[in-house]
N, C-alpha and C. Protein backbone atom coordinates (compact mmCIF):
# COMPACT_ATOMS: atom_id res chain seq x y z
N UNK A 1 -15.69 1.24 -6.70
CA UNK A 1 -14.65 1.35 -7.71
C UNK A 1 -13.36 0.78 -7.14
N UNK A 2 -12.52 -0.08 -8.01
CA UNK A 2 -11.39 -0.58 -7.89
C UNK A 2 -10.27 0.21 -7.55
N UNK A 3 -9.52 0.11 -6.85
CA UNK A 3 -8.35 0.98 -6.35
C UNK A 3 -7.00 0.57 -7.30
N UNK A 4 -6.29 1.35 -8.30
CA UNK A 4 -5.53 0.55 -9.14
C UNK A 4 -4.07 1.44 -8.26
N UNK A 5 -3.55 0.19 -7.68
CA UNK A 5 -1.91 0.21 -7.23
C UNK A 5 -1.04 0.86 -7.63
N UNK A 6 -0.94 0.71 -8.75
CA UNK A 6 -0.08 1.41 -9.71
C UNK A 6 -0.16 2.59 -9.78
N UNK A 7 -1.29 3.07 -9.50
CA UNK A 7 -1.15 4.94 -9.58
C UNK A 7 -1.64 5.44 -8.29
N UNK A 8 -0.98 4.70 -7.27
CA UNK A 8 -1.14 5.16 -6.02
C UNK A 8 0.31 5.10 -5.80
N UNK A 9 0.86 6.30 -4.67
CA UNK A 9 2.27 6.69 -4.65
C UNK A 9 2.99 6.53 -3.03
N UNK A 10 3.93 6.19 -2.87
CA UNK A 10 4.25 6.93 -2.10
C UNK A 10 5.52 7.40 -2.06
N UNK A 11 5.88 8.68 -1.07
CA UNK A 11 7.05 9.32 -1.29
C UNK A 11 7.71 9.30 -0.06
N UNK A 12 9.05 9.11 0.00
CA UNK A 12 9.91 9.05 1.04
C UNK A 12 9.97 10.71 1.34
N UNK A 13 9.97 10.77 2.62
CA UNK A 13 10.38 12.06 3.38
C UNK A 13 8.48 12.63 3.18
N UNK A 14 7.77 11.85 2.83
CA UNK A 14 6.30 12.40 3.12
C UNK A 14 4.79 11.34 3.54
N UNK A 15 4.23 12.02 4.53
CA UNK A 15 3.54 11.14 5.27
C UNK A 15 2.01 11.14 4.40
N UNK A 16 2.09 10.11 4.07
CA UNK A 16 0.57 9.74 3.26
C UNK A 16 0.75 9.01 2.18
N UNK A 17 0.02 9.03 1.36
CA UNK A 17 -0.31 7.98 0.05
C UNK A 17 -0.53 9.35 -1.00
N UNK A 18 -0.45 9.26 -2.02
CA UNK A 18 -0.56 10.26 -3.14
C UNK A 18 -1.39 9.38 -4.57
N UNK A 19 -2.18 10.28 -4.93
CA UNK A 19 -2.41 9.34 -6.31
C UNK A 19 -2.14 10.04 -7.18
N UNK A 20 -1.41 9.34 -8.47
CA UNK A 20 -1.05 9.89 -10.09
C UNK A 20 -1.58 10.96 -10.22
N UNK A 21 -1.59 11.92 -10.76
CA UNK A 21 -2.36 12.69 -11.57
C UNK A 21 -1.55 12.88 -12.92
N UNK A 22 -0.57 13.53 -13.18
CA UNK A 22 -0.36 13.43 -14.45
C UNK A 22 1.43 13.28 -14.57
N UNK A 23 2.64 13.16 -15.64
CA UNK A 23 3.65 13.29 -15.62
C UNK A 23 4.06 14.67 -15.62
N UNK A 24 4.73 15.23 -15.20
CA UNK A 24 5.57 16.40 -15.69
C UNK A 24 6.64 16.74 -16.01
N UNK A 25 6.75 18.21 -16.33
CA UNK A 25 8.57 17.83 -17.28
C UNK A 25 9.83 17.60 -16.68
N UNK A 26 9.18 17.62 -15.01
CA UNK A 26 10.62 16.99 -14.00
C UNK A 26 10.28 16.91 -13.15
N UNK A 27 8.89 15.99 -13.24
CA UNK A 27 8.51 15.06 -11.95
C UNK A 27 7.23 14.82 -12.18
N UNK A 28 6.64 14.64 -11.14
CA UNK A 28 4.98 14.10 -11.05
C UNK A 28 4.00 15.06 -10.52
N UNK A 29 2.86 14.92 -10.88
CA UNK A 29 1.89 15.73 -10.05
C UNK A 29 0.86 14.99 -9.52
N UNK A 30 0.80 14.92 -8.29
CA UNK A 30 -0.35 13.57 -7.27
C UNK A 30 -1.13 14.30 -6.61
N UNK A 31 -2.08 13.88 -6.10
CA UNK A 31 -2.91 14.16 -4.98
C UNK A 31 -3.07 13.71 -4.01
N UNK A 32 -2.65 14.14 -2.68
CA UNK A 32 -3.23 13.50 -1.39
C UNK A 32 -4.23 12.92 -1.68
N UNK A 33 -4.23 11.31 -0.95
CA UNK A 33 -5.73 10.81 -0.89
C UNK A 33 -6.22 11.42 0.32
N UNK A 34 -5.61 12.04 1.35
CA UNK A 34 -6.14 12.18 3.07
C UNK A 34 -7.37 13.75 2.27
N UNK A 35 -6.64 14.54 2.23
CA UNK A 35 -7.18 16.17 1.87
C UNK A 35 -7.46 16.92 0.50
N UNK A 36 -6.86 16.08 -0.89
CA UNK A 36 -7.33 15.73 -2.08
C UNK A 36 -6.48 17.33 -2.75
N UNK A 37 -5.20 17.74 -1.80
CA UNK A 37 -4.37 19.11 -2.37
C UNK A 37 -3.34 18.40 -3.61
N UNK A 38 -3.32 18.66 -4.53
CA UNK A 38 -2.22 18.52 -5.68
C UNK A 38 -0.81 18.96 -4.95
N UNK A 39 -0.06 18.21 -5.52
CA UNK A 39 1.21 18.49 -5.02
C UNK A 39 2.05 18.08 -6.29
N UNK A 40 3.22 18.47 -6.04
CA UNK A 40 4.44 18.45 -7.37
C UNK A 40 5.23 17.54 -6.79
N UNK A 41 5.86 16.82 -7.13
CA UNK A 41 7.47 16.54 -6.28
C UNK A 41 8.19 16.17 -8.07
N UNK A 42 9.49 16.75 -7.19
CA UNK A 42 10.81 16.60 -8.41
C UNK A 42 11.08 15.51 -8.76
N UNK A 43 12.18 15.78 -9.71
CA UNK A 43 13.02 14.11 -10.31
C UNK A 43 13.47 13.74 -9.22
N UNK A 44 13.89 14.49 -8.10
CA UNK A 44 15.09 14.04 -7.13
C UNK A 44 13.91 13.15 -5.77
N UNK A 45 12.84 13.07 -6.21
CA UNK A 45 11.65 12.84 -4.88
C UNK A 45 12.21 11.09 -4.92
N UNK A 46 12.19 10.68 -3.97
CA UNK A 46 11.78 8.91 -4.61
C UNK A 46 10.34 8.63 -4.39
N UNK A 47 10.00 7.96 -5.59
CA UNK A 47 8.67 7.93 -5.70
C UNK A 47 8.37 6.34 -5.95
N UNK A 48 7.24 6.01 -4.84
CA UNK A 48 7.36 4.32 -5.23
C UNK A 48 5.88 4.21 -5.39
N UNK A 49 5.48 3.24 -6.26
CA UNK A 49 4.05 2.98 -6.62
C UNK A 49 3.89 1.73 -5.49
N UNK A 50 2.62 1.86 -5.12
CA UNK A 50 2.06 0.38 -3.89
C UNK A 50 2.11 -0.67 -4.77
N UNK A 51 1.95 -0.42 -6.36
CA UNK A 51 1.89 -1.92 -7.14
C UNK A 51 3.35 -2.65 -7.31
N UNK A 52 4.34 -1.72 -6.72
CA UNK A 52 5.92 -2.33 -7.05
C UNK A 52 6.28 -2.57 -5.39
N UNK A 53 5.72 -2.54 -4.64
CA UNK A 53 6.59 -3.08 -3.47
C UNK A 53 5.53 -4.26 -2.77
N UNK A 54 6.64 -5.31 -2.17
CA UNK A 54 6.42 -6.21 -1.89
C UNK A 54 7.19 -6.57 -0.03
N UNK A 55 6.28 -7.67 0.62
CA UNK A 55 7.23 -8.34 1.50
C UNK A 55 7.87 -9.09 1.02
N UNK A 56 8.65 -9.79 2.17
CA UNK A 56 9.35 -10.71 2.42
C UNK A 56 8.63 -11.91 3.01
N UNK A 57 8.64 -13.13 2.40
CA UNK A 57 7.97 -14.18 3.25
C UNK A 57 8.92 -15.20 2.82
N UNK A 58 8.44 -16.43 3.72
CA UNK A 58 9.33 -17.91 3.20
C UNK A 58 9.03 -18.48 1.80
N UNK A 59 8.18 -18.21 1.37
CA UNK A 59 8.27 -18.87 -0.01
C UNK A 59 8.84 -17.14 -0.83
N UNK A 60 9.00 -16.35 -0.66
CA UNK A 60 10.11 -15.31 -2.15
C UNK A 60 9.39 -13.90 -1.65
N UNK A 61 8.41 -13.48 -2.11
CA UNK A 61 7.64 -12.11 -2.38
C UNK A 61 6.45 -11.93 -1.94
N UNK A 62 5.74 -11.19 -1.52
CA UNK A 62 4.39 -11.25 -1.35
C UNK A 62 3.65 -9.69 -2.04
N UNK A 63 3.16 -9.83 -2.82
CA UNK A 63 3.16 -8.08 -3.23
C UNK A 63 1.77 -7.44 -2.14
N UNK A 64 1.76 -6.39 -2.34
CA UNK A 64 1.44 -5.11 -1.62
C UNK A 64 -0.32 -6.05 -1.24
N UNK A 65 -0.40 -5.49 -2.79
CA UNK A 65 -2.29 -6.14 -2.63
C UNK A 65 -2.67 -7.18 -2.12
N UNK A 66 -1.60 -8.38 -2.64
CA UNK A 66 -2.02 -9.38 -1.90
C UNK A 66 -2.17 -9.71 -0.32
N UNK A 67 -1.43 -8.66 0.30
CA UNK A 67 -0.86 -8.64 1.92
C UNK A 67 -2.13 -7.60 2.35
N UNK A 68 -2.71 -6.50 1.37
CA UNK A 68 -3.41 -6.12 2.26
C UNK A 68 -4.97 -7.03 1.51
N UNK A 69 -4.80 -7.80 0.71
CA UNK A 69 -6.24 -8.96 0.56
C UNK A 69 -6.17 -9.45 1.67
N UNK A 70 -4.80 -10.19 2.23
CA UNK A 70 -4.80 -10.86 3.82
C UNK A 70 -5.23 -10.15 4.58
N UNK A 71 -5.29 -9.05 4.74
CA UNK A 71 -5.13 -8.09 6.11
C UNK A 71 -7.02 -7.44 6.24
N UNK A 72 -6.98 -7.67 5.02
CA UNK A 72 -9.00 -7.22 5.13
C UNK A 72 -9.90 -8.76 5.46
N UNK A 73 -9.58 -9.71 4.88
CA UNK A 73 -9.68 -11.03 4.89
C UNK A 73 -9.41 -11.72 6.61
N UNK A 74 -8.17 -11.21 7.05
CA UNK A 74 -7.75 -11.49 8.68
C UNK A 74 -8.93 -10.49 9.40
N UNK A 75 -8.97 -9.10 9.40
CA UNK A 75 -10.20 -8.18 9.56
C UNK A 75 -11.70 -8.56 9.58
N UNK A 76 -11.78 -9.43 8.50
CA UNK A 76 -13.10 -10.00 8.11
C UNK A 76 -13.47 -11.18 8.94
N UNK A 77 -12.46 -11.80 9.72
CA UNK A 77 -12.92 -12.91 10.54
C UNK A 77 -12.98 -12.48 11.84
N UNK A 78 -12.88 -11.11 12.32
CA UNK A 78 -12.92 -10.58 13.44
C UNK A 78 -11.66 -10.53 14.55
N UNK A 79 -9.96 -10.32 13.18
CA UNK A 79 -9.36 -9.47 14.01
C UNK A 79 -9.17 -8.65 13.53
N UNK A 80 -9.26 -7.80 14.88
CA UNK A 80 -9.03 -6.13 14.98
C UNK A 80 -8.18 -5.62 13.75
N UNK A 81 -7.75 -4.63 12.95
CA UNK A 81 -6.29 -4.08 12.58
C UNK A 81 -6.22 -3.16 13.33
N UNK A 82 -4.49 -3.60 13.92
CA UNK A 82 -4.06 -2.61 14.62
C UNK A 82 -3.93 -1.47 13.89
N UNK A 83 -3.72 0.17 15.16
CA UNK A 83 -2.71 1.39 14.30
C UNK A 83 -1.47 1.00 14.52
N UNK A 84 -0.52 1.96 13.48
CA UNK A 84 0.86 1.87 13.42
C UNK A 84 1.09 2.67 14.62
N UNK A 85 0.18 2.66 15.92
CA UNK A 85 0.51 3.54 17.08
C UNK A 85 0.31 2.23 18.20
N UNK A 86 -0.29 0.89 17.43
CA UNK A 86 -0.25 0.31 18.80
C UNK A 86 0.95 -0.67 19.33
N UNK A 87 1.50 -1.40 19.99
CA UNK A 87 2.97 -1.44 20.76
C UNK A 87 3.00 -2.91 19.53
N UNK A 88 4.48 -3.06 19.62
CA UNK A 88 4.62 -4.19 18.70
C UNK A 88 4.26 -5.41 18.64
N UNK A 89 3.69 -5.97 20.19
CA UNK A 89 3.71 -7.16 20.26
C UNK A 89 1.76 -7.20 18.97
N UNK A 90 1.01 -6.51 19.25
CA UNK A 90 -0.49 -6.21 18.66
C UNK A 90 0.00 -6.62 17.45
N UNK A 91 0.86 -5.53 17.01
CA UNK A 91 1.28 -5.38 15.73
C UNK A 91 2.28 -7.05 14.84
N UNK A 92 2.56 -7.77 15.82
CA UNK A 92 3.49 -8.95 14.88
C UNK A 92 2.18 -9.65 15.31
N UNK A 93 1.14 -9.76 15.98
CA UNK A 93 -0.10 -10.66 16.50
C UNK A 93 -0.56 -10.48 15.27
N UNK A 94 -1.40 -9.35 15.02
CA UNK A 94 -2.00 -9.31 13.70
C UNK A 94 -2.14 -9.63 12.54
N UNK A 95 -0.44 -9.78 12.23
CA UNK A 95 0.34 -9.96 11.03
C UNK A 95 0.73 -11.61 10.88
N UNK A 96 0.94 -12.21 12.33
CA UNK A 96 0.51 -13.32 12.44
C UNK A 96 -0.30 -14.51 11.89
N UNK A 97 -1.49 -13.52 11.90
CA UNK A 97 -2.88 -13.92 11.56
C UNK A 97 -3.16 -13.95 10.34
N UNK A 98 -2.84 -12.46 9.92
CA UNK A 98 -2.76 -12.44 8.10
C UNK A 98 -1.89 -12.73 6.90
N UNK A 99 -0.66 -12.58 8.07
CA UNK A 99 0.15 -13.40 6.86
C UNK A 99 1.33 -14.57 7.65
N UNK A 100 0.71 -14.91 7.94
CA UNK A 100 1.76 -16.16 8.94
C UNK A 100 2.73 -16.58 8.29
N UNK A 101 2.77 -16.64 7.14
CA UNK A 101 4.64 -16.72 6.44
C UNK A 101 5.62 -15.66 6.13
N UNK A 102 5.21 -14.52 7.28
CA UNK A 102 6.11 -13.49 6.51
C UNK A 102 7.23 -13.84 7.21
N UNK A 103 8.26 -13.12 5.89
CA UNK A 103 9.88 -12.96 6.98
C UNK A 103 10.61 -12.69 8.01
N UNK A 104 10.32 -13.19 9.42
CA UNK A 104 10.90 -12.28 10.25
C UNK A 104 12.15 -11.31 10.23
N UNK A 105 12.98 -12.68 10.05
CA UNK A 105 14.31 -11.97 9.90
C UNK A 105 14.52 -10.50 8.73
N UNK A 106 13.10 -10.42 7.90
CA UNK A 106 13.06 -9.51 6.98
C UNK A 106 12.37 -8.33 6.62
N UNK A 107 11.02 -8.62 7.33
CA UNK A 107 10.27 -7.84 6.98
C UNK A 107 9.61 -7.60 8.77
N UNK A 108 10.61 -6.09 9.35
CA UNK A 108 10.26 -5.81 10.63
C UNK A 108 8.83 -4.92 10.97
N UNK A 109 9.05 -4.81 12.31
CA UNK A 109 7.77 -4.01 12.86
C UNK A 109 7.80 -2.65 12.12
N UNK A 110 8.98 -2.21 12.10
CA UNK A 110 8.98 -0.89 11.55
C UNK A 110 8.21 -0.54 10.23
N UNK A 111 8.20 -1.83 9.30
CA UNK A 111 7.54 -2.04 7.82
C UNK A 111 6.64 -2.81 8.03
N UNK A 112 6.33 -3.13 9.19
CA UNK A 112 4.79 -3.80 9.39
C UNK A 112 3.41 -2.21 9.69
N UNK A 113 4.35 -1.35 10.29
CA UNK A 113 3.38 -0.04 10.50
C UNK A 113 3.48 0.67 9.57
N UNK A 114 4.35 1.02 8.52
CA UNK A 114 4.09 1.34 7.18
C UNK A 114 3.12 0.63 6.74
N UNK A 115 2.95 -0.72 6.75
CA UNK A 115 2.13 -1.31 5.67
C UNK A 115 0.50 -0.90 6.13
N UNK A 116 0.63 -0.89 7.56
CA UNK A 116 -0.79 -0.55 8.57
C UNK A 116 -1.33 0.71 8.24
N UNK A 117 -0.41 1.56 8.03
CA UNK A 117 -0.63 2.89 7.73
C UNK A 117 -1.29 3.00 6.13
N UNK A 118 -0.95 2.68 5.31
CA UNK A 118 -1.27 2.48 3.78
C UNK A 118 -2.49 1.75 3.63
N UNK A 119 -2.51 0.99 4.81
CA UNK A 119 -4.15 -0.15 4.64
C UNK A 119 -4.89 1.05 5.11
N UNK A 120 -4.54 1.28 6.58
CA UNK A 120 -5.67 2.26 7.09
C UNK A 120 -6.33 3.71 6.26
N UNK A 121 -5.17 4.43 5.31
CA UNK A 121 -5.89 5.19 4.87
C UNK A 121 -6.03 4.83 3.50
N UNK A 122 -5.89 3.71 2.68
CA UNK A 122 -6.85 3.33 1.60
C UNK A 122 -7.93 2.81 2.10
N UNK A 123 -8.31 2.11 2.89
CA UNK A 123 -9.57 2.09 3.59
C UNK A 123 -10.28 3.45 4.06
N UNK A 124 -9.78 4.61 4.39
CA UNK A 124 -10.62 5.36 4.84
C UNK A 124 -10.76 6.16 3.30
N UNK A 125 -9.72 6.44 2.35
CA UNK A 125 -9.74 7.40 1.51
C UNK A 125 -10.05 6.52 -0.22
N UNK A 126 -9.94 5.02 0.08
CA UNK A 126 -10.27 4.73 -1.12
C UNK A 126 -10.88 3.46 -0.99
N UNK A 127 -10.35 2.37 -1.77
CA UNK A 127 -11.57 1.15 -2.20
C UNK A 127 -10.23 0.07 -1.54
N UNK A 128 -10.43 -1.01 -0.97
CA UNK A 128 -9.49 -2.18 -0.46
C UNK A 128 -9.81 -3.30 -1.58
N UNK A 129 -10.63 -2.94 -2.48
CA UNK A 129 -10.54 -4.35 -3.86
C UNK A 129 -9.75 -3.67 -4.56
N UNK A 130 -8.50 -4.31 -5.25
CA UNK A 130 -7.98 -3.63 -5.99
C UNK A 130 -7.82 -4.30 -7.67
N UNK A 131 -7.48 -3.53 -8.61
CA UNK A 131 -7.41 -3.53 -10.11
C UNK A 131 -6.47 -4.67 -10.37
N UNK A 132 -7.03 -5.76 -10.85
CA UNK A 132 -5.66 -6.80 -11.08
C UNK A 132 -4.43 -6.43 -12.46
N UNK A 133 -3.74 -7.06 -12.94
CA UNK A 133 -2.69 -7.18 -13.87
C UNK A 133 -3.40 -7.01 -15.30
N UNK A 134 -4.61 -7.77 -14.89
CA UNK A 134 -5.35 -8.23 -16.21
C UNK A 134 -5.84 -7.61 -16.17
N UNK A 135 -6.50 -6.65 -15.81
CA UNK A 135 -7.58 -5.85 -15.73
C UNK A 135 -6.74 -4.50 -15.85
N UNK A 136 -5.53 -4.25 -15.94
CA UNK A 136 -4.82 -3.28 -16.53
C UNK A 136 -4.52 -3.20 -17.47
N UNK A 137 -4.22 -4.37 -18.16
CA UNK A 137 -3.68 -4.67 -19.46
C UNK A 137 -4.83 -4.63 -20.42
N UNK A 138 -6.26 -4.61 -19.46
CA UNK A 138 -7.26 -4.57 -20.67
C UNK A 138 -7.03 -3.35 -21.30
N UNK A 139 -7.46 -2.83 -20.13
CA UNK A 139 -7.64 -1.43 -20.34
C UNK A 139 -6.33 -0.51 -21.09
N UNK A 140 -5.39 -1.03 -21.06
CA UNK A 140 -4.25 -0.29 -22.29
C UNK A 140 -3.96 -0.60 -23.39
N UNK A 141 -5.03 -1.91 -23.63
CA UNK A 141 -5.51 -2.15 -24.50
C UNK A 141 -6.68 -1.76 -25.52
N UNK A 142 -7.65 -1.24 -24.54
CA UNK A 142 -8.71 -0.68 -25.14
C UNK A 142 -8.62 1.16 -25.63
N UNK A 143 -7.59 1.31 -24.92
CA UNK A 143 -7.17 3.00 -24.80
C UNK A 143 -6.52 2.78 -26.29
């Protein structure tokens, strides 16, 4: 099953990935993907979907999915992915490999192990093909 971006979360000031579950009357209700506990967070949470954030590269944007298509794709030819625990030089090597136009001046190590972190546990807790544009729009269409 397809992993759809958009209703995968994450929240500043909390360590993990969250998925949608429903709106509420002053905030959201998600689920850990790691341990599958419901959680609440308020209006005041910042809450960012993986389908709205993007790098930085030389040609403009690179969005989420597409960087981690590179990063399973770089994986798939037999390099390693680093953890967001291994020293930086691993970590800009890697990234190197998978996305050789990213921004330096923009997009640092610090948001290179965020991004490591989000690959590693949608890989362990969900699906790395993910739901395209079109394939959303069918479906809110057919609903």
């Amino acid at each position: 099953m397809k992993t759809d971006l958009a209703k995968i979360l994450s929240v500043s000031g909390q360590h993990g990935l969250f998925s949608y579950l429903a709106q509420a009357r002053n905030g959201v209700i998600a689920e850990a993907l790691a341990d599958k506990k419901r959680v609440h967070f308020d209006s005041h949470s910042k809450v960012s979907t993986l389908n709205d954030i993007a790098i930085f590269t030389s040609e403009g944007e690179m969005r989420l999915a597409d960087v981690f298509t590179a990063m399973k794709a770089a994986a798939d030819s037999g390099k390693a992915v680093p953890s967001a625990k291994d020293d930086a030089a691993a970590i800009k090597a890697f990234f190197v490999a998978a996305v050789p136009n990213y921004d330096e001046d923009r997009f640092y190590v610090s948001h290179m192990k965020k991004v490591l972190d989000w690959y590693n546990e949608l890989a362990q807790n969900a699906s790395l093909e993910f739901v395209t544009d079109e394939e959303r729009e069918k479906e809110l269409e057919e609903a």
